[in-house]
C-alpha atoms as a PDB file:
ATOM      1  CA  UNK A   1      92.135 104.735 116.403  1.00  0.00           C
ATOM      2  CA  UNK A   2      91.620 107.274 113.710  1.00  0.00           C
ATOM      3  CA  UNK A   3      89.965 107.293 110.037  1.00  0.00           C
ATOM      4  CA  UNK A   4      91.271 108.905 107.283  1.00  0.00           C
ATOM      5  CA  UNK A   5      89.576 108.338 103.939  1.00  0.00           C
ATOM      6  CA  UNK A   6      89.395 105.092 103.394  1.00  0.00           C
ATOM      7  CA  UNK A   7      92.134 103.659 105.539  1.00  0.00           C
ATOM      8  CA  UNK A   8      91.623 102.751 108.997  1.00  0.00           C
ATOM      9  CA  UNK A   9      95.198 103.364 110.662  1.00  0.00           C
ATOM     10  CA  UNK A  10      94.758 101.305 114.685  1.00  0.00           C
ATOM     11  CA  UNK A  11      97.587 101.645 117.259  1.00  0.00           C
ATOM     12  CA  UNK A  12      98.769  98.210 118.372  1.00  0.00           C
ATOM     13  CA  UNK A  13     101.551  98.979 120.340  1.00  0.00           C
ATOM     14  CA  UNK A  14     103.267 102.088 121.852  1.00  0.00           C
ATOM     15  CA  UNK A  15     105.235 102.660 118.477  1.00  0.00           C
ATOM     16  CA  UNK A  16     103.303 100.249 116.007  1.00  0.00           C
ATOM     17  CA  UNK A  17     100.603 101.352 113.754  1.00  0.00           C
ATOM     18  CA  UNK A  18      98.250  99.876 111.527  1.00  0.00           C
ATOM     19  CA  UNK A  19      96.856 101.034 108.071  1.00  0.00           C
ATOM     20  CA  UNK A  20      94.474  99.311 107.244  1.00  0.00           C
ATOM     21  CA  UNK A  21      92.528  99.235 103.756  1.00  0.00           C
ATOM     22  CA  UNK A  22      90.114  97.531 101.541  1.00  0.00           C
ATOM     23  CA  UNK A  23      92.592  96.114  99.444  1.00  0.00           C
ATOM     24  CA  UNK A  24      96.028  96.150 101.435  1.00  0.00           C
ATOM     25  CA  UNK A  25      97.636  97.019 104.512  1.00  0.00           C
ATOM     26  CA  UNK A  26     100.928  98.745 105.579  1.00  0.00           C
ATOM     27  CA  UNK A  27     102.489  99.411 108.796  1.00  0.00           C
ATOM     28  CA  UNK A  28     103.884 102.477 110.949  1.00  0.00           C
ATOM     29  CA  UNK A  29     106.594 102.256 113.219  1.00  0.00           C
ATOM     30  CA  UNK A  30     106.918 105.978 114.690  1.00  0.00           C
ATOM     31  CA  UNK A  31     109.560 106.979 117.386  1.00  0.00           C
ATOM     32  CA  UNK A  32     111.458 109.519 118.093  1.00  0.00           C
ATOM     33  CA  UNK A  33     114.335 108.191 116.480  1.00  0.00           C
ATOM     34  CA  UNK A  34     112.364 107.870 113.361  1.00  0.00           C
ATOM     35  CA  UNK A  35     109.901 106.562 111.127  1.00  0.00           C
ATOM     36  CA  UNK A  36     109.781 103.437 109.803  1.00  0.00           C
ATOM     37  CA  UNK A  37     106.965 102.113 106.893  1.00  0.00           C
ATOM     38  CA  UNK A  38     106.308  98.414 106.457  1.00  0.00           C
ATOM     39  CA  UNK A  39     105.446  98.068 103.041  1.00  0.00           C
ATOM     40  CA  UNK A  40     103.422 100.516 101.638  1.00  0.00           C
ATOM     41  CA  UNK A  41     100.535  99.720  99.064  1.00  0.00           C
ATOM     42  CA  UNK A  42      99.400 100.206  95.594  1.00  0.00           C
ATOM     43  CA  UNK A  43     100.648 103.146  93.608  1.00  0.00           C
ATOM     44  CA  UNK A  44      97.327 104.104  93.188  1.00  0.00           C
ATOM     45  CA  UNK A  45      96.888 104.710  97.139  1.00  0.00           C
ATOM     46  CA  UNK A  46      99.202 107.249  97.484  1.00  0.00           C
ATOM     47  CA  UNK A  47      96.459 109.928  99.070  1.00  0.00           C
ATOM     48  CA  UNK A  48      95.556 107.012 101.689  1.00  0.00           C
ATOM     49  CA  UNK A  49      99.423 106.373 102.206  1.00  0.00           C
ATOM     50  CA  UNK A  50      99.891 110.248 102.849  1.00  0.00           C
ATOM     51  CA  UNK A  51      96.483 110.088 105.119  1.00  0.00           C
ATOM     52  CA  UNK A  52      97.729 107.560 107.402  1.00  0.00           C
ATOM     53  CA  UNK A  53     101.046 109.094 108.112  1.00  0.00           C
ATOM     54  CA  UNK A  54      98.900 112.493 108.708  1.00  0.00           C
ATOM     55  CA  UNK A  55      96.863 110.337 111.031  1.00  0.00           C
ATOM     56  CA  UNK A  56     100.178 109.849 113.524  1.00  0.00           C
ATOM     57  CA  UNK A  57     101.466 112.982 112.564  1.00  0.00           C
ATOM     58  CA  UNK A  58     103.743 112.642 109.850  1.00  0.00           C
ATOM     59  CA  UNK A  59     104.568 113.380 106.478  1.00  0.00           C
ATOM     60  CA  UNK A  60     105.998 111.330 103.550  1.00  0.00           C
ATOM     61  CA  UNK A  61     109.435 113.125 104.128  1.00  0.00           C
ATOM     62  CA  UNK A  62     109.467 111.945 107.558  1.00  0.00           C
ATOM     63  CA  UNK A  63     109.532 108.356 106.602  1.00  0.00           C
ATOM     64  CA  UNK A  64     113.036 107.471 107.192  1.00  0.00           C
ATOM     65  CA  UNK A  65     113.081 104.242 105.638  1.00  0.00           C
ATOM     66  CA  UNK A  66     110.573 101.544 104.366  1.00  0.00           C
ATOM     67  CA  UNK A  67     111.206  97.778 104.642  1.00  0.00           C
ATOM     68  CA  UNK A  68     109.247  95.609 101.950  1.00  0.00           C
ATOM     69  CA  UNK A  69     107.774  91.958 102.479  1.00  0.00           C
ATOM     70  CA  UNK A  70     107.925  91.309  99.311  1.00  0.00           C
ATOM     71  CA  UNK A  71     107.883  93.223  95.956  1.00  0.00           C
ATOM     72  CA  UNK A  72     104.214  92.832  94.595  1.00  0.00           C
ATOM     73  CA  UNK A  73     102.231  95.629  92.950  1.00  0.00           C
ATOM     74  CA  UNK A  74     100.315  95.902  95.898  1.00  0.00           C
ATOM     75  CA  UNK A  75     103.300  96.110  98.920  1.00  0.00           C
ATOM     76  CA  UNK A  76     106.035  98.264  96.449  1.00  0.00           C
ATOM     77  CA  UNK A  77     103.683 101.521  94.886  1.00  0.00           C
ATOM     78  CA  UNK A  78     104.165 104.232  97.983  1.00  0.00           C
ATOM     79  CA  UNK A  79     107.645 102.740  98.058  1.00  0.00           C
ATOM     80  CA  UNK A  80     108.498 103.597  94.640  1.00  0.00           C
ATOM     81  CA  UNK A  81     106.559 106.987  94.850  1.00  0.00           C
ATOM     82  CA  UNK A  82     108.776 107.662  98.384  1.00  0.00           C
ATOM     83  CA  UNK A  83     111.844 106.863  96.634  1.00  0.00           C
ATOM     84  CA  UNK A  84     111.583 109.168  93.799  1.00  0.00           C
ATOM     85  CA  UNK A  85     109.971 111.702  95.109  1.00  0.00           C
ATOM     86  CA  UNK A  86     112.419 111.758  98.559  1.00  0.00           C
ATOM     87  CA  UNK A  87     114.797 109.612  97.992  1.00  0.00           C
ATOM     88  CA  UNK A  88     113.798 107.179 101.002  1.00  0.00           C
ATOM     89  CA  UNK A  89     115.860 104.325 101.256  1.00  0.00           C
ATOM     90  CA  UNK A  90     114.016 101.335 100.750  1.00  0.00           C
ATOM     91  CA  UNK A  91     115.455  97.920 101.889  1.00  0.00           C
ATOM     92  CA  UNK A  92     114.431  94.171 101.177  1.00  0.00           C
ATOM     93  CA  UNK A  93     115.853  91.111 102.169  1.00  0.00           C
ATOM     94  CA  UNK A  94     118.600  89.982  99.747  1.00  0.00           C
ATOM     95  CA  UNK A  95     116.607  87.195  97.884  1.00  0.00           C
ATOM     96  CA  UNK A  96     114.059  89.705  97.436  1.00  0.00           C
ATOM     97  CA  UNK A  97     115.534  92.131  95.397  1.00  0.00           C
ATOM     98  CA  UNK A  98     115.567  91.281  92.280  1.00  0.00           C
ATOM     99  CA  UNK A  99     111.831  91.007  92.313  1.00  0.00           C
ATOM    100  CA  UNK A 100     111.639  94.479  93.767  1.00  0.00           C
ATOM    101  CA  UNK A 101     113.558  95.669  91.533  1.00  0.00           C
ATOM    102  CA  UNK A 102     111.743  94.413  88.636  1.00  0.00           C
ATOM    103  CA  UNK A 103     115.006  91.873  87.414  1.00  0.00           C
ATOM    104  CA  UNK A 104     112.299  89.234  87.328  1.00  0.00           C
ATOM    105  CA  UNK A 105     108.396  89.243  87.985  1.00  0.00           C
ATOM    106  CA  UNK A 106     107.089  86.672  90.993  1.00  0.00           C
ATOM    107  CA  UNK A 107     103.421  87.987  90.295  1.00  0.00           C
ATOM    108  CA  UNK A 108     100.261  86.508  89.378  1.00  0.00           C
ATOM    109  CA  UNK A 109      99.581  88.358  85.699  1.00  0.00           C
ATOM    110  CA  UNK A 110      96.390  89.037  83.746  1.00  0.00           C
ATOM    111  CA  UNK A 111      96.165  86.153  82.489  1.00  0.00           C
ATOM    112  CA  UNK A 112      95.930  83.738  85.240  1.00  0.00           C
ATOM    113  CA  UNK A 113      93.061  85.849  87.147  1.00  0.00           C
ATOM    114  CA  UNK A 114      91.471  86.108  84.482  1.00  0.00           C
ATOM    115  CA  UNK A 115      91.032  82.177  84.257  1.00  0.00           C
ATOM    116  CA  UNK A 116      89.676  82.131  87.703  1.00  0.00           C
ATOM    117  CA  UNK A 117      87.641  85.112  87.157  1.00  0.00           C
ATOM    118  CA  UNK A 118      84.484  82.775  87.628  1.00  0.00           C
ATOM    119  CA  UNK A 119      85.010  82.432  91.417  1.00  0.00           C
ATOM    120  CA  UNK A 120      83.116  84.157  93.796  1.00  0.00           C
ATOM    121  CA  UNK A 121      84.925  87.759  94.313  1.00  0.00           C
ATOM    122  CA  UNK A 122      87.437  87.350  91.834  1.00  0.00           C
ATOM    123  CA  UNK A 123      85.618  89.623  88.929  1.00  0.00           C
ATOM    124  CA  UNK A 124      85.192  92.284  91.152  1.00  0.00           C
ATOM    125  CA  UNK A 125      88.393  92.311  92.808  1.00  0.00           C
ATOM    126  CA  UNK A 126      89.711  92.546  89.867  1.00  0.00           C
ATOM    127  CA  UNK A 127      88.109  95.044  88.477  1.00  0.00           C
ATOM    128  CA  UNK A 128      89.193  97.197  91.608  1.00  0.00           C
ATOM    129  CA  UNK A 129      92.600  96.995  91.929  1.00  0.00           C
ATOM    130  CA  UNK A 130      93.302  97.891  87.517  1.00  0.00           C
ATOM    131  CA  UNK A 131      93.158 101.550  88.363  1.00  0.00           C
ATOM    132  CA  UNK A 132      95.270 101.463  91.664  1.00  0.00           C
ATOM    133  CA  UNK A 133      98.200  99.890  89.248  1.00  0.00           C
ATOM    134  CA  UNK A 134      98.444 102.905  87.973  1.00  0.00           C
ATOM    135  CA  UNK A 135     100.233 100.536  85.655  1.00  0.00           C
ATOM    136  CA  UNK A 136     103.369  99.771  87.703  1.00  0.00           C
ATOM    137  CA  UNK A 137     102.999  96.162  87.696  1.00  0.00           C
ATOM    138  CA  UNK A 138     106.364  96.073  85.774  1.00  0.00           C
ATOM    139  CA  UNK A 139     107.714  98.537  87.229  1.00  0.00           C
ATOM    140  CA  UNK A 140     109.584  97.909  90.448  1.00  0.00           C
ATOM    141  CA  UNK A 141     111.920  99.896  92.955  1.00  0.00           C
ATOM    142  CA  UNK A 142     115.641 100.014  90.931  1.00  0.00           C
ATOM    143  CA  UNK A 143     116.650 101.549  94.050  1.00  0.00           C
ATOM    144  CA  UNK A 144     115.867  99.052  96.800  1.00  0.00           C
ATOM    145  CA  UNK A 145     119.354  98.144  98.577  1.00  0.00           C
ATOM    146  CA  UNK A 146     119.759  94.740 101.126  1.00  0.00           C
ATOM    147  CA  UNK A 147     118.741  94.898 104.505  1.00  0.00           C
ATOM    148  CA  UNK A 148     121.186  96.665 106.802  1.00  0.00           C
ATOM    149  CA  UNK A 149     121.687  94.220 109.098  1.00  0.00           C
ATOM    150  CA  UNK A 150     123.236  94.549 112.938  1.00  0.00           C
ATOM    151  CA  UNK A 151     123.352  92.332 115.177  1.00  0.00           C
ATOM    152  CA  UNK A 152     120.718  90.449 112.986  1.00  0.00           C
ATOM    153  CA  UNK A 153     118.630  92.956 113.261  1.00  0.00           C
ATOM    154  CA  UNK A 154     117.312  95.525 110.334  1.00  0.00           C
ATOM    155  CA  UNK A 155     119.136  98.736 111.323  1.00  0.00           C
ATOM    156  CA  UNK A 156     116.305 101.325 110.646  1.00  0.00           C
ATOM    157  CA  UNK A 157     114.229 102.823 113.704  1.00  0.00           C
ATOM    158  CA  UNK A 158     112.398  99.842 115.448  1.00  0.00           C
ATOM    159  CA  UNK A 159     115.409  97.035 114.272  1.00  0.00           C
ATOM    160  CA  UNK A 160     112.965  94.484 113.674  1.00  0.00           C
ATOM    161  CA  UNK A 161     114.292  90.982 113.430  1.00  0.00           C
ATOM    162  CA  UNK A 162     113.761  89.870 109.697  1.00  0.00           C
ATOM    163  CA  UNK A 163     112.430  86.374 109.175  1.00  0.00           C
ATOM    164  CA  UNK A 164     112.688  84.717 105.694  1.00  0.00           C
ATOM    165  CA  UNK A 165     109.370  83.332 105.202  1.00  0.00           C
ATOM    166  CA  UNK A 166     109.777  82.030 101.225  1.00  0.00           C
ATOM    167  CA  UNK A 167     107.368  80.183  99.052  1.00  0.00           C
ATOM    168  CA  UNK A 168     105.329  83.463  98.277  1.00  0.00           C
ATOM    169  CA  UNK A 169     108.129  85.170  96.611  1.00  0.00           C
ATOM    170  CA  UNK A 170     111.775  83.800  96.458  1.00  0.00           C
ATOM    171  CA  UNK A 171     112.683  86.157  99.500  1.00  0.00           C
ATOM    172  CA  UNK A 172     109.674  86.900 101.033  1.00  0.00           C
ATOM    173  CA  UNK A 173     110.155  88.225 104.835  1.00  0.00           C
ATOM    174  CA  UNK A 174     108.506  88.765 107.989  1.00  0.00           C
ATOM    175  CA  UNK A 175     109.310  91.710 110.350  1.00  0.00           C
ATOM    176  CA  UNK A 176     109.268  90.842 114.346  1.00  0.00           C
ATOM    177  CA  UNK A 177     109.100  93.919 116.050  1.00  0.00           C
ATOM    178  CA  UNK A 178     110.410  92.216 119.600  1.00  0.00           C
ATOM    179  CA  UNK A 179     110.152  95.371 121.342  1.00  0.00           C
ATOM    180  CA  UNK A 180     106.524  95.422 120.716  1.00  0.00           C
ATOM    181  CA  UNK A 181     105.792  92.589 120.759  1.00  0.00           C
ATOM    182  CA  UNK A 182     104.032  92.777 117.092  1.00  0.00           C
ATOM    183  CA  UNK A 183     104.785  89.940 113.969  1.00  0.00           C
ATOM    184  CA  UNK A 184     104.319  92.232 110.500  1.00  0.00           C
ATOM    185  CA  UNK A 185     103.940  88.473 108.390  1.00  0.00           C
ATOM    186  CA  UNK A 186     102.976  90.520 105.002  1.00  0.00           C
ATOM    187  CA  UNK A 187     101.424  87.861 102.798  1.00  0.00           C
ATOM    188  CA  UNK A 188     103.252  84.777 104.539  1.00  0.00           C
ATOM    189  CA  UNK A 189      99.554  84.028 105.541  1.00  0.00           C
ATOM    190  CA  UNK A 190      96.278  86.823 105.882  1.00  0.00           C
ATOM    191  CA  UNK A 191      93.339  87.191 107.566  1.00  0.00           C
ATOM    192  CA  UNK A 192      90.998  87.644 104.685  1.00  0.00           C
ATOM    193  CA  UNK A 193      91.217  88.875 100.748  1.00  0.00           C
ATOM    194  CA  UNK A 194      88.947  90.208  97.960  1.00  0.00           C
ATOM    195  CA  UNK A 195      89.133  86.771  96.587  1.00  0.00           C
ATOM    196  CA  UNK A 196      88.704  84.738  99.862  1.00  0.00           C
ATOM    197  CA  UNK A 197      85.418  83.731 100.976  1.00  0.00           C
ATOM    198  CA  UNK A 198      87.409  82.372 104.232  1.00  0.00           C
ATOM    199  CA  UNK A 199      87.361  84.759 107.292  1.00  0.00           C
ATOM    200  CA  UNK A 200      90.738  84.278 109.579  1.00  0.00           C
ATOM    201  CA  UNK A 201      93.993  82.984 109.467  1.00  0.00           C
ATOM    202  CA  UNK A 202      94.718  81.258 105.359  1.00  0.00           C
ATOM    203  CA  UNK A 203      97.272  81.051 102.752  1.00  0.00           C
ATOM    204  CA  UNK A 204      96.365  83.390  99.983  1.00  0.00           C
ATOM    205  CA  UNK A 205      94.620  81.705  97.007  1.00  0.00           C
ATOM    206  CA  UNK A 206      97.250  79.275  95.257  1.00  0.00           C
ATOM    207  CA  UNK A 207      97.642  81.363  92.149  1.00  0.00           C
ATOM    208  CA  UNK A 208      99.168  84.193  93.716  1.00  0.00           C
ATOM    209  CA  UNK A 209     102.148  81.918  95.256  1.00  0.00           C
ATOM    210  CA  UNK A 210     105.531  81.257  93.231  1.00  0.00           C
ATOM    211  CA  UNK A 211     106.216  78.438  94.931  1.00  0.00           C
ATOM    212  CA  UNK A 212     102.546  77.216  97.615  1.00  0.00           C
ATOM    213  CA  UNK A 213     104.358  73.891  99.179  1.00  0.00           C
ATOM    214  CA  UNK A 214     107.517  76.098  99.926  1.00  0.00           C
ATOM    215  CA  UNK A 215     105.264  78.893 101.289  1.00  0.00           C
ATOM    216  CA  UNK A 216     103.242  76.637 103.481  1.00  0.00           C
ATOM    217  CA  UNK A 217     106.190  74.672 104.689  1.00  0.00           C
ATOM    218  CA  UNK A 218     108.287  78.102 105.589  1.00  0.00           C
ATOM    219  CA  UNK A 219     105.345  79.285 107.750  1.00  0.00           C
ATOM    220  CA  UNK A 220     107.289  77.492 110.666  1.00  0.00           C
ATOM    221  CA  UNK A 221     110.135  79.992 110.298  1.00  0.00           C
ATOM    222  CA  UNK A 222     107.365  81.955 112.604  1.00  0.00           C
ATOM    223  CA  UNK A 223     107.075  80.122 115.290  1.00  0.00           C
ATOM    224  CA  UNK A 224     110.705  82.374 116.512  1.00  0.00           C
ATOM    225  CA  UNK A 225     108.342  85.152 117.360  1.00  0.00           C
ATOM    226  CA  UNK A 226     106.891  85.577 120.799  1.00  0.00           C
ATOM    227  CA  UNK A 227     104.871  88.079 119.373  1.00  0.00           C
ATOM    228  CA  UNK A 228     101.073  88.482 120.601  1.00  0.00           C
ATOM    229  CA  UNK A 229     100.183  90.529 117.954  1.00  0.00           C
ATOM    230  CA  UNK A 230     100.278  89.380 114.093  1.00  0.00           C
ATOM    231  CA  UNK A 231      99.596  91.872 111.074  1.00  0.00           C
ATOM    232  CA  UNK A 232      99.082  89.986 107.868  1.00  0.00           C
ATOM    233  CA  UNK A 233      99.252  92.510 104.518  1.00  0.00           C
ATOM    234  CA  UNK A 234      95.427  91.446 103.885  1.00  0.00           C
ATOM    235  CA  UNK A 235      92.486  91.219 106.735  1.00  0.00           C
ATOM    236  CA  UNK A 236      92.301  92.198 110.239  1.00  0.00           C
ATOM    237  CA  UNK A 237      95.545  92.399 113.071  1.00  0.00           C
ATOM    238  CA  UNK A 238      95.381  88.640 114.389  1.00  0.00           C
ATOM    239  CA  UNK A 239      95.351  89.126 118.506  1.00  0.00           C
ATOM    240  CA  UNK A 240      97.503  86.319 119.947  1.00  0.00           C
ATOM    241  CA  UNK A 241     100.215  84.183 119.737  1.00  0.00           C
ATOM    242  CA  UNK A 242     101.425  83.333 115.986  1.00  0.00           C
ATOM    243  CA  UNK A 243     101.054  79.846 116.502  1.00  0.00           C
ATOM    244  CA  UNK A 244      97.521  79.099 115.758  1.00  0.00           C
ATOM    245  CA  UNK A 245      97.519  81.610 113.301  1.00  0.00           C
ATOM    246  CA  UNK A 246      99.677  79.724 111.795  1.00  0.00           C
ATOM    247  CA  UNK A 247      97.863  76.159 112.328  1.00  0.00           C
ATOM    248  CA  UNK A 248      94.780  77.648 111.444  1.00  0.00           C
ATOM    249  CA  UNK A 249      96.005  79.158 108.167  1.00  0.00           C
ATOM    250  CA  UNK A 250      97.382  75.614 107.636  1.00  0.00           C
ATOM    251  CA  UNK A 251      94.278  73.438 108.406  1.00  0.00           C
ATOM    252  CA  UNK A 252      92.331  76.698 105.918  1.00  0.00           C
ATOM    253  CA  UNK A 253      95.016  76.517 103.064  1.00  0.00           C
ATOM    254  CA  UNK A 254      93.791  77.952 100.232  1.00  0.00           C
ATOM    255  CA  UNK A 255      90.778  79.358  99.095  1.00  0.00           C
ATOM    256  CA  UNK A 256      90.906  78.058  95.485  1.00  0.00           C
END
């Protein structure tokens, strides 16, 4: 385990890494044959993004591809900063993409956390996350491209298996990385949030699903995985099997 900054980046496999930060998470997949970034935080975390590659000795230009969840603010800003600035490929699943690219918005806006800024945590979170926008809420990835799929599997170093988990967004996917036995579930269901006064295994507050019945209901898609290790994109790594992560996030739900 190392610390750089602010972001806590934990091995939890031989090739699996995990970045870790107050706000978001991304993950590392670092091999020989490449490098391979799950998601990849705010725009406004760029310096964090940089610090965890440094932290298993890499650079942004060794990233040879990132793989998004979903295309939210806070899983597409090192993405769109990679893509520009190296031209990384970045790949979501097809249903995704026009959300990462920005064709149409699946994201809660001002408005709507502002009603609920009354809840516990919701002010402050809020008040956080405005400057790591960096004011790319609308602004997406133009460049994403479809999965490259082999075999059913994403062809990028690690060829995780790509799970469809909707409800959050339209395309909204899972990574199982079978060869190390690690689940990358992005927002499918977290661990904890800024918002959340729940600790473990939940569905993110309902506000900040485009569809919440479809999103619950898809969370069997991960029972596929035999993965003992789960890494939400909010909270702490889950140790063990996804399947009472997944009933516990159920019998949890939502914290407002």
């Amino acid at each position: 385990m190392t610390r750089a900054v602010t972001v806590r980046v934990d091995r939890m496999s031989e090739r699996l890494w995990f970045a870790h930060t107050e706000h978001v998470n991304w993950v590392l997949y670092v091999a020989s044959e490449g490098v391979t970034l799950i998601d990849s935080g705010y725009a406004g975390q760029r310096d964090l993004l940089t610090a965890s590659l440094g932290a298993v000795g890499c650079r942004p230009e060794d990233v040879t591809a990132v793989l998004l969840t979903h295309g939210h603010a806070d899983h597409i800003g090192g993405a769109a900063w990679l893509a520009d600035e190296f031209g990384t490929p970045v790949h979501a699943a097809a249903a995704e993409l026009p959300n990462v690219r920005r064709e149409v918005l699946q994201q809660a806006g001002t408005a709507e956390v502002m009603r609920n800024a009354w809840r516990p945590g919701v002010a402050g979170w809020g008040a956080a996350i405005v400057p790591l926008l960096q004011f790319r809420v609308g602004l997406g990835v133009p460049s994403a491209t479809e999965l490259p799929l082999v075999d059913g599997h994403v062809a990028v170093p690690g060829r995780p298996r790509p799970i469809v988990v909707e409800g959050h967004t339209t395309g909204h996917t899972a990574y199982d990385f079978e060869g190390e036995g690690v689940l990358v579930v992005g927002d499918a269901l977290v661990t904890g949030h800024g918002t959340s006064t729940v600790a473990g295994p939940q569905l993110l507050p309902s506000v900040f699903h485009h569809d919440l019945e479809r999103a619950r209901a898809s969370l069997k898609e991960l029972r596929s995985s035999g993965a003992g290790v789960v890494l939400p994109g909010h909270g702490a790594a889950w140790i063990g099997p996804v399947g009472p992560a997944i009933e516990l996030a159920l019998d949890a739900g939502c914290a407002w």
